[in-house]
PDB file of N, CA and C in Angstrom:
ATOM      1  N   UNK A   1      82.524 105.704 155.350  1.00  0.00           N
ATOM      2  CA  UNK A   1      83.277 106.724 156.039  1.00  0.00           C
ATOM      3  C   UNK A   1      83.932 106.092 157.268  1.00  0.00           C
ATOM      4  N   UNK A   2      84.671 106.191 157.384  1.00  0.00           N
ATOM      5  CA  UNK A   2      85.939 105.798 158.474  1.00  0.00           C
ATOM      6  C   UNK A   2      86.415 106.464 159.569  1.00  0.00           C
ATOM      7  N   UNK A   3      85.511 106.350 160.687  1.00  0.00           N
ATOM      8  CA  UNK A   3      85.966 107.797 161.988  1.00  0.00           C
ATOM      9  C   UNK A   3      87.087 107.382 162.305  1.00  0.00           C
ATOM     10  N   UNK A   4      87.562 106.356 162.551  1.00  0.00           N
ATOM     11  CA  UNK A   4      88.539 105.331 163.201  1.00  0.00           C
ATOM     12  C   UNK A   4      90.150 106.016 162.966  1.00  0.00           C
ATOM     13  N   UNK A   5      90.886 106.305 163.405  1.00  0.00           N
ATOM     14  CA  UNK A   5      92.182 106.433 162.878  1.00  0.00           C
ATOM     15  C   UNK A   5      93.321 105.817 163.126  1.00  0.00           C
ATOM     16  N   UNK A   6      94.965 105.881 162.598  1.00  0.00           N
ATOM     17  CA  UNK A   6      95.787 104.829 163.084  1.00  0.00           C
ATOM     18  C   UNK A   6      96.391 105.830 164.487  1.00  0.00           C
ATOM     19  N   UNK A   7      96.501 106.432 163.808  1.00  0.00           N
ATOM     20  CA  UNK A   7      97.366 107.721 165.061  1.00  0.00           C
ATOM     21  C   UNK A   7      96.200 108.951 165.921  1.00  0.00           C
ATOM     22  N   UNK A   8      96.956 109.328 166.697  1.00  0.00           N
ATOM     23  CA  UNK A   8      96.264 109.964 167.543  1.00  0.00           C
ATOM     24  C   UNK A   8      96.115 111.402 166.945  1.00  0.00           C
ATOM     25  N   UNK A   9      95.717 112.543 167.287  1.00  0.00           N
ATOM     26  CA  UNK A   9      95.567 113.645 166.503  1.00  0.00           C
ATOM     27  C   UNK A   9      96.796 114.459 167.641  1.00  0.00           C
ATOM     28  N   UNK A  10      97.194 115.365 166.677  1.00  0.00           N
ATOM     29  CA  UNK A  10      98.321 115.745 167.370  1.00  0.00           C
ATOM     30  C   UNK A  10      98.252 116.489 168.492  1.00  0.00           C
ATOM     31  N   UNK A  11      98.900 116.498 169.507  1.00  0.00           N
ATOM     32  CA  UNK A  11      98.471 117.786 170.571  1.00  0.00           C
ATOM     33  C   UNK A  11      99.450 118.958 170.569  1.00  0.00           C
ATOM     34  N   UNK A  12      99.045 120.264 171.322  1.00  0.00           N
ATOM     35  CA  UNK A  12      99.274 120.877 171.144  1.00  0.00           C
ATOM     36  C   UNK A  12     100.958 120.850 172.683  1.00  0.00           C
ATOM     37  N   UNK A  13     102.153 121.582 172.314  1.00  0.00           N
ATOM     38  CA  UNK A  13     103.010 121.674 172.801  1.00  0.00           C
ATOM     39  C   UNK A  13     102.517 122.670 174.508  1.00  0.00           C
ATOM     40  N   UNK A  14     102.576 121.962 175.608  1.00  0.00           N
ATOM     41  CA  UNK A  14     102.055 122.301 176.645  1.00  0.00           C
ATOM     42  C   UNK A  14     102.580 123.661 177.229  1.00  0.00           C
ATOM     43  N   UNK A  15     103.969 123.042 177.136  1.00  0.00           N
ATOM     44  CA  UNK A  15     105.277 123.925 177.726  1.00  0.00           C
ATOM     45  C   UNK A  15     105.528 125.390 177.252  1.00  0.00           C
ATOM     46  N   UNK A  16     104.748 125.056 175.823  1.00  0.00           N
ATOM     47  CA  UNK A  16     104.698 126.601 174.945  1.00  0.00           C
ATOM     48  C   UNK A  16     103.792 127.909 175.516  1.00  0.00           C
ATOM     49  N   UNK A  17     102.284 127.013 175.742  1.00  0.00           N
ATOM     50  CA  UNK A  17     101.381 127.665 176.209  1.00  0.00           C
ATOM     51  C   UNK A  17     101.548 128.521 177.690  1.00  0.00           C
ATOM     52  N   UNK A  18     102.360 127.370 178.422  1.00  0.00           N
ATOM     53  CA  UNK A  18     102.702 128.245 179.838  1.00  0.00           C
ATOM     54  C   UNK A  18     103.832 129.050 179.698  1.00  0.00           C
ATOM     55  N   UNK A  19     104.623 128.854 178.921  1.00  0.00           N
ATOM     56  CA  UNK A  19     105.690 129.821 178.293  1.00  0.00           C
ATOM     57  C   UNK A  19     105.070 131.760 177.573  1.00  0.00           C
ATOM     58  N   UNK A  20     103.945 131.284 177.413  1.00  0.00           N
ATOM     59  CA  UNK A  20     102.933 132.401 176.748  1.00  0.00           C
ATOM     60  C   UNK A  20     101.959 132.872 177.835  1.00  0.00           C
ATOM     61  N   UNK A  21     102.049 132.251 179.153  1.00  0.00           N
ATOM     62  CA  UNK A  21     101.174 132.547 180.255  1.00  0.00           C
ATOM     63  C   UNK A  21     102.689 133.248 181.520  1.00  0.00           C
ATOM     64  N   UNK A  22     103.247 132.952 181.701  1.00  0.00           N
ATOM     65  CA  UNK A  22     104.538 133.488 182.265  1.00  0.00           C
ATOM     66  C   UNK A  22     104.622 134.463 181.578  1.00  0.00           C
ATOM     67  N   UNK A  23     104.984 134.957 180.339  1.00  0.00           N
ATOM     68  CA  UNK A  23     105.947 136.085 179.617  1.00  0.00           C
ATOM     69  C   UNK A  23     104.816 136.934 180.485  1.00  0.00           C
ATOM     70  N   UNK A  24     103.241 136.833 179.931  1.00  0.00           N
ATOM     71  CA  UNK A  24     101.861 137.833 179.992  1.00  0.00           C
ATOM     72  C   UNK A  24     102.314 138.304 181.413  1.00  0.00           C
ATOM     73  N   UNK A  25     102.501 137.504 182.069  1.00  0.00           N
ATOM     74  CA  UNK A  25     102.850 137.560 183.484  1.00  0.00           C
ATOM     75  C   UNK A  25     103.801 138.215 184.175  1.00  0.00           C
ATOM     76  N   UNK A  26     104.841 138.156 183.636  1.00  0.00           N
ATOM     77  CA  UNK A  26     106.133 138.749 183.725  1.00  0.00           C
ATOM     78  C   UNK A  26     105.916 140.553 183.387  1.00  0.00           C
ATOM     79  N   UNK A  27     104.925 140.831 182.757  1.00  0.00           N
ATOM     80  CA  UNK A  27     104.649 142.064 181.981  1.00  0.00           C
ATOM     81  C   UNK A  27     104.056 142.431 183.113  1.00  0.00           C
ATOM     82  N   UNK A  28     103.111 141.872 183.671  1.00  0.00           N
ATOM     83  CA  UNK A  28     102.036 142.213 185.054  1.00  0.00           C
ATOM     84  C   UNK A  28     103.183 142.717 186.202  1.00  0.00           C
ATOM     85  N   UNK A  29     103.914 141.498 186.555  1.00  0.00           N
ATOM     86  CA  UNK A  29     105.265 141.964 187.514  1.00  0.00           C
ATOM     87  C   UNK A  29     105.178 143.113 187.241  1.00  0.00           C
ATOM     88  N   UNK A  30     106.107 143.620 186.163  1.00  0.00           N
ATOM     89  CA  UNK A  30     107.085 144.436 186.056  1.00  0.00           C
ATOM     90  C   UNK A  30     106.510 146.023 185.959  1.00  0.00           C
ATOM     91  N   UNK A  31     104.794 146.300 185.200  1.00  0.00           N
ATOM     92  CA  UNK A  31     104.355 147.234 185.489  1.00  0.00           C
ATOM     93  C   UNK A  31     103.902 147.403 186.792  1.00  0.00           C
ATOM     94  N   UNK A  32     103.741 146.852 187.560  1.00  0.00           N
ATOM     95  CA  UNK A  32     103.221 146.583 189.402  1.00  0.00           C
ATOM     96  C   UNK A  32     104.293 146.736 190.113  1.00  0.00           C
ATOM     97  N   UNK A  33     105.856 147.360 189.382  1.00  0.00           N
ATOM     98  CA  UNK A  33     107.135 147.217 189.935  1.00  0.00           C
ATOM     99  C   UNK A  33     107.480 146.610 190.390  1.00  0.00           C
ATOM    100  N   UNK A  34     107.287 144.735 190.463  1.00  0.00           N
ATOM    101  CA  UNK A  34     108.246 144.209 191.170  1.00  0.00           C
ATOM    102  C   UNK A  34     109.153 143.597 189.880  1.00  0.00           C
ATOM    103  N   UNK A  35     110.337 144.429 189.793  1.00  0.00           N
ATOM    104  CA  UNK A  35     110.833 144.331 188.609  1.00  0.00           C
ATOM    105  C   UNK A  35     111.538 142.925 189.075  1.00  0.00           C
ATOM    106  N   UNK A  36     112.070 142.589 190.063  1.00  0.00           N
ATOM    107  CA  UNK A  36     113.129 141.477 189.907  1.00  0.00           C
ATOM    108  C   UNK A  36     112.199 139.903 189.856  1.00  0.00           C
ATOM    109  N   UNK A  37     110.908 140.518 190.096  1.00  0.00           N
ATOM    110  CA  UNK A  37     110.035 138.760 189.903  1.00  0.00           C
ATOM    111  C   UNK A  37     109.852 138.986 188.126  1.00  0.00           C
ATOM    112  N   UNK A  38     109.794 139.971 187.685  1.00  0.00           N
ATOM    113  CA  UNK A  38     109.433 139.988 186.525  1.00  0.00           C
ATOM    114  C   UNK A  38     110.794 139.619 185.594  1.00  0.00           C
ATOM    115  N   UNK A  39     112.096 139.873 185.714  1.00  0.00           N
ATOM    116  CA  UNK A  39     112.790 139.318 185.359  1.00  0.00           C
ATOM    117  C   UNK A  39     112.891 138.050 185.476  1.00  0.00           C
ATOM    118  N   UNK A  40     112.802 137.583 186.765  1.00  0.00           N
ATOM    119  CA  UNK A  40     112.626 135.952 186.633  1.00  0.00           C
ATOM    120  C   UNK A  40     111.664 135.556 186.400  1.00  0.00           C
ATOM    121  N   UNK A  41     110.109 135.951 185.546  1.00  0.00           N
ATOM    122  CA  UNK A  41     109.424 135.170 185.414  1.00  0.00           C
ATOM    123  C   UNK A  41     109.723 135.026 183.647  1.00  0.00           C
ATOM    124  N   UNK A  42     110.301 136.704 182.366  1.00  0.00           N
ATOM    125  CA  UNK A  42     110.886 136.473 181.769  1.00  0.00           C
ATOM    126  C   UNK A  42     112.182 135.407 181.373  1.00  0.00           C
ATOM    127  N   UNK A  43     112.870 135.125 182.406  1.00  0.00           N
ATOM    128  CA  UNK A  43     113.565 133.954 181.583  1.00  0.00           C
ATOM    129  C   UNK A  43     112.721 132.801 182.182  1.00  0.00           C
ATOM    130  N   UNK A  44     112.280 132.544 182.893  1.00  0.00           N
ATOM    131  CA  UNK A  44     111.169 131.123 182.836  1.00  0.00           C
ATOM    132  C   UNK A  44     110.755 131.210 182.089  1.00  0.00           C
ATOM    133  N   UNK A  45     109.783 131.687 181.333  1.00  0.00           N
ATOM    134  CA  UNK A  45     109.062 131.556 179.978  1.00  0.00           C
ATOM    135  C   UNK A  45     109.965 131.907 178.968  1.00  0.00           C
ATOM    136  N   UNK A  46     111.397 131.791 178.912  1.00  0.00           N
ATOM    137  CA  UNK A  46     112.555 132.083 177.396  1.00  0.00           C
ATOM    138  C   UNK A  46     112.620 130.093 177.703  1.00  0.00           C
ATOM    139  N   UNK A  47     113.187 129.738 179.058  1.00  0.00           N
ATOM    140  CA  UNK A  47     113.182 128.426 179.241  1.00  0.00           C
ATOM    141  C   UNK A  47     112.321 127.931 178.407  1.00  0.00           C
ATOM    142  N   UNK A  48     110.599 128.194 179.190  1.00  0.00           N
ATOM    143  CA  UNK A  48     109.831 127.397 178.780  1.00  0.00           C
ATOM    144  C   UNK A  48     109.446 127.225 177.220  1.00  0.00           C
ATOM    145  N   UNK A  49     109.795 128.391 176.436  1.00  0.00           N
ATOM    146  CA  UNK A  49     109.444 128.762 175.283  1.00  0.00           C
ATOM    147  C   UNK A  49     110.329 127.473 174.472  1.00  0.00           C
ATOM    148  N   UNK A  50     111.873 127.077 175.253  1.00  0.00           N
ATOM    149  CA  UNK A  50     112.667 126.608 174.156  1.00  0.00           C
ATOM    150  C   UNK A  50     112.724 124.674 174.915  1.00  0.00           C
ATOM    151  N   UNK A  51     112.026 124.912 175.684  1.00  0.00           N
ATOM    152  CA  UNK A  51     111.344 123.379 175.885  1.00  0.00           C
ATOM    153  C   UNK A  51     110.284 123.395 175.195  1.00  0.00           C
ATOM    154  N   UNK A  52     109.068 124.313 174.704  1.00  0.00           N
ATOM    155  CA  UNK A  52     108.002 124.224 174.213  1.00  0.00           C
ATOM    156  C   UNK A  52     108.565 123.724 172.512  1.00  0.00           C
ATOM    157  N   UNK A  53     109.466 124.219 172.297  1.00  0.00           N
ATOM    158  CA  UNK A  53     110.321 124.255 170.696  1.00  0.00           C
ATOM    159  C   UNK A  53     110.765 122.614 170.693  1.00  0.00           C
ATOM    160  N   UNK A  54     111.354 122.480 171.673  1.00  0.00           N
ATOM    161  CA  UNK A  54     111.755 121.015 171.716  1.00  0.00           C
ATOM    162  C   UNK A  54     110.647 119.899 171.606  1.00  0.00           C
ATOM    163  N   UNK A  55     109.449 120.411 172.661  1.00  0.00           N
ATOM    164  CA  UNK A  55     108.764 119.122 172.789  1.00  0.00           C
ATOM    165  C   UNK A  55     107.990 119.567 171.389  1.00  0.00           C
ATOM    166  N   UNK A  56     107.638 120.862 170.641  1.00  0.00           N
ATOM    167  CA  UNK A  56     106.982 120.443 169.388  1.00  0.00           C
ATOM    168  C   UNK A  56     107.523 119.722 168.545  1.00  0.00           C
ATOM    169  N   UNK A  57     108.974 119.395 168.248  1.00  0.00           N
ATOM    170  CA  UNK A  57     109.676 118.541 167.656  1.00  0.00           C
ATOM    171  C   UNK A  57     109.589 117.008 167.019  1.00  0.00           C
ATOM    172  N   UNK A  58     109.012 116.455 168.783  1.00  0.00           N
ATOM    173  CA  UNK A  58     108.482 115.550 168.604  1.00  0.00           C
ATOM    174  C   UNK A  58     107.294 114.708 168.015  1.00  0.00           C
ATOM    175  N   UNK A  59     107.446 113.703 167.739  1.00  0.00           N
ATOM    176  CA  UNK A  59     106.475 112.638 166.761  1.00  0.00           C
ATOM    177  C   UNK A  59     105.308 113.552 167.232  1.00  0.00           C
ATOM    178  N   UNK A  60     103.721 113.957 166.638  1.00  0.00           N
ATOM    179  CA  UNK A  60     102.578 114.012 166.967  1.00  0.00           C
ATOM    180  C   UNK A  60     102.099 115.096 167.606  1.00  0.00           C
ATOM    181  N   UNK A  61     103.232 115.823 167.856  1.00  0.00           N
ATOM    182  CA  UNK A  61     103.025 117.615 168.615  1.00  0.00           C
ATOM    183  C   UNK A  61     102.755 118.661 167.495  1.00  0.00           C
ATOM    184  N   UNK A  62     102.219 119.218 167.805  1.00  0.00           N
ATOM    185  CA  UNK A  62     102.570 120.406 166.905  1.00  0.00           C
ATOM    186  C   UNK A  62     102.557 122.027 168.063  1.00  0.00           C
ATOM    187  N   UNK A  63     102.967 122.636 167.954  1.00  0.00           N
ATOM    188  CA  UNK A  63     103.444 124.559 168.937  1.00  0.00           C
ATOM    189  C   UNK A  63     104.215 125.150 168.288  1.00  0.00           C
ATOM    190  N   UNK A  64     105.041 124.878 167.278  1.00  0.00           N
ATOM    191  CA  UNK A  64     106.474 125.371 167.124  1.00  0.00           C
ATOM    192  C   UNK A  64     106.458 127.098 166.929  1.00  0.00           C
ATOM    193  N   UNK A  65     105.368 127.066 166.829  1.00  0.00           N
ATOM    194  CA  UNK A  65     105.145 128.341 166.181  1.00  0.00           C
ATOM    195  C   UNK A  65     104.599 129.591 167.322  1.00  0.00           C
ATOM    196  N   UNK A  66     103.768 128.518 167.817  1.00  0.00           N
ATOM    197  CA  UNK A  66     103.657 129.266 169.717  1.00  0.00           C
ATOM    198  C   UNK A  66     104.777 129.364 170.566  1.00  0.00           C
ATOM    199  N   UNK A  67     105.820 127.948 170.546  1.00  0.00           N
ATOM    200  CA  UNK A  67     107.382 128.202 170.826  1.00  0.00           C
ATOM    201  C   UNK A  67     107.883 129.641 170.459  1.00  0.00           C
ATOM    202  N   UNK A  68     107.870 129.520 169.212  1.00  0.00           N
ATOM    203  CA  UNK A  68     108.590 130.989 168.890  1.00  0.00           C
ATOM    204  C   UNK A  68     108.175 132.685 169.634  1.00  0.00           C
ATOM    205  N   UNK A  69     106.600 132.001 169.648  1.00  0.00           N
ATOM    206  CA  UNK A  69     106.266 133.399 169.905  1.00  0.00           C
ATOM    207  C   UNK A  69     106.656 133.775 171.372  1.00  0.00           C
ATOM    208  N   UNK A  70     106.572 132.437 172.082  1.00  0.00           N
ATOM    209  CA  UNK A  70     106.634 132.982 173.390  1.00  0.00           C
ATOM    210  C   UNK A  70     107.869 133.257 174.038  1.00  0.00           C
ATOM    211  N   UNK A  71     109.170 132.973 173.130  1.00  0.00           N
ATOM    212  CA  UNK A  71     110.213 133.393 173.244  1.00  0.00           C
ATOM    213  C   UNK A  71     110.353 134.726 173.204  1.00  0.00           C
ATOM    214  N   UNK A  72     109.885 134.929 172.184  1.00  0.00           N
ATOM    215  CA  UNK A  72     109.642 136.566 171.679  1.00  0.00           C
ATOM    216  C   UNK A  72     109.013 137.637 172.372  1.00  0.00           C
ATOM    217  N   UNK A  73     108.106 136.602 173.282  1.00  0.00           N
ATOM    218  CA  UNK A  73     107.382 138.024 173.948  1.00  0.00           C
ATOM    219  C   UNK A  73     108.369 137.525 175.476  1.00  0.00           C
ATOM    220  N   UNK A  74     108.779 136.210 175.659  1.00  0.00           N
ATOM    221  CA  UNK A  74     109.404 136.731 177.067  1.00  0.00           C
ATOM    222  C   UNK A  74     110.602 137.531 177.065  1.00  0.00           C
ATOM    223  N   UNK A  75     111.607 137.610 175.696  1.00  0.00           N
ATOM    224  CA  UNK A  75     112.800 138.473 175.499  1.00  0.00           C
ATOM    225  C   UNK A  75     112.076 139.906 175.614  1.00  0.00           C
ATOM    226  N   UNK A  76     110.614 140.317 174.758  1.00  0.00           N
ATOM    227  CA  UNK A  76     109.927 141.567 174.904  1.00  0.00           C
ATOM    228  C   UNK A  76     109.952 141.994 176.576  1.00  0.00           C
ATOM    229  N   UNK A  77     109.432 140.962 177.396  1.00  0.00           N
ATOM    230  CA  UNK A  77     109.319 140.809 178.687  1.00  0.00           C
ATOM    231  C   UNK A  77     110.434 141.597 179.573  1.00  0.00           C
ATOM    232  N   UNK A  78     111.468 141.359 178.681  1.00  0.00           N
ATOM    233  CA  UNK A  78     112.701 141.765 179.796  1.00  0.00           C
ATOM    234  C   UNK A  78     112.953 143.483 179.624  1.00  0.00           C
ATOM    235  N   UNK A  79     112.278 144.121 178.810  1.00  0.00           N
ATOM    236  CA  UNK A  79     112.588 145.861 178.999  1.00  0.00           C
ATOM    237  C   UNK A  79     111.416 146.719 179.471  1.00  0.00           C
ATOM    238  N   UNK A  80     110.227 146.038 179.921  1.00  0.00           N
ATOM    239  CA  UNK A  80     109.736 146.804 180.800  1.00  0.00           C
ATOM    240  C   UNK A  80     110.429 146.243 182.208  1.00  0.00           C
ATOM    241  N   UNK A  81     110.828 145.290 182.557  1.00  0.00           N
ATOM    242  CA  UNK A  81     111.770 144.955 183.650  1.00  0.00           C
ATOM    243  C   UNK A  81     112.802 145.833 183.760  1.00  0.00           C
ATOM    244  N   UNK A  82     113.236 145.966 182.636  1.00  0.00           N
ATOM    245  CA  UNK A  82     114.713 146.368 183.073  1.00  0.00           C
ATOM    246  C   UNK A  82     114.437 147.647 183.151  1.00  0.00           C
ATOM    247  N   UNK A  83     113.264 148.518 182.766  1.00  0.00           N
ATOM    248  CA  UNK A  83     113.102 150.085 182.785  1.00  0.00           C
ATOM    249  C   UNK A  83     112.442 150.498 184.144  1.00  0.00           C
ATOM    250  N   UNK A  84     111.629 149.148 184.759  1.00  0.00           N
ATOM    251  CA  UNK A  84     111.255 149.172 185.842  1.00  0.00           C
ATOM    252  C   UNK A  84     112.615 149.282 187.290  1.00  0.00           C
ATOM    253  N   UNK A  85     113.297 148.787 186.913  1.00  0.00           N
ATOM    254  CA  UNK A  85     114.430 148.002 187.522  1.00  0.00           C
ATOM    255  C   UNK A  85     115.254 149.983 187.525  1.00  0.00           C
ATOM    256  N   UNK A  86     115.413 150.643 185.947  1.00  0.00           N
ATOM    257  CA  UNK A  86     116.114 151.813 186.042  1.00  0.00           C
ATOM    258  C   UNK A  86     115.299 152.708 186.619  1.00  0.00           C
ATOM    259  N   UNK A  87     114.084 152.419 187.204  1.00  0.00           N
ATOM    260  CA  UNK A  87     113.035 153.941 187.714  1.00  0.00           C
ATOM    261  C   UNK A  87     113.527 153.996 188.992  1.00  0.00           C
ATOM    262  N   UNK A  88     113.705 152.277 189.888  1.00  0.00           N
ATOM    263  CA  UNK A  88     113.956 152.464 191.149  1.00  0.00           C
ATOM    264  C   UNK A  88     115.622 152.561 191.480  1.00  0.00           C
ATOM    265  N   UNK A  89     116.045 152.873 190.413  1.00  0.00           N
ATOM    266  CA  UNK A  89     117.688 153.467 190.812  1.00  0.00           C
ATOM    267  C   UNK A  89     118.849 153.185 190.963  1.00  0.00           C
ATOM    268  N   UNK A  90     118.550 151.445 190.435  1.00  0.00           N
ATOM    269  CA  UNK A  90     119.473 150.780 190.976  1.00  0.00           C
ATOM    270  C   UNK A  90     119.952 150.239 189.913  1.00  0.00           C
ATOM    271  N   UNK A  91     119.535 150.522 188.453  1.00  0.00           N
ATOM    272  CA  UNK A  91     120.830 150.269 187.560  1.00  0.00           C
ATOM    273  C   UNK A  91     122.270 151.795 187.611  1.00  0.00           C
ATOM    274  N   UNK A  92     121.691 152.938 187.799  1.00  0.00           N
ATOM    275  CA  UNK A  92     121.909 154.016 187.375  1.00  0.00           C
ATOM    276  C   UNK A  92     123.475 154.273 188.666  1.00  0.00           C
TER     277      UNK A  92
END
């Protein structure tokens, strides 16, 4: 039996995970009404989501799939913002 290997075992895409810790975050903002941090913490984690996509790309990564999601929940991210954003009056 052979523990030994040639390559390293793959890691997981970093950028994805904090991309999935921002969006969660962005949700916290935005019900706590500070809608305009919560908008910007939604597109930081759309950023981070599509650096997380990129760096899974590479040789020995694997996320792509956490990439996706966390795109998904930081675009989710942006309509309790933006409903937060219409309570205090200032889209309307």
């Amino acid at each position: 039996m052979n523990r030994y290997r040639l390559q390293p075992p793959p890691r997981l895409a970093i950028p994805a995970i904090a991309a999935i810790v921002v969006a969660v975050g962005s949700y916290a903002l935005s019900f706590a009404g500070h809608w305009a941090w919560g908008i910007v913490a939604a597109l930081v984690g759309i950023l981070l989501g599509i650096f997380g996509l990129i760096w899974a790309a590479l040789p020995e990564r694997r996320g792509a799939i956490l990439g996706l999601f966390a795109i998904l929940l930081s675009v989710l991210a942006l309509i309790p913002a933006i409903f937060a954003m219409m309570g205090r009056g200032l889209l309307s």
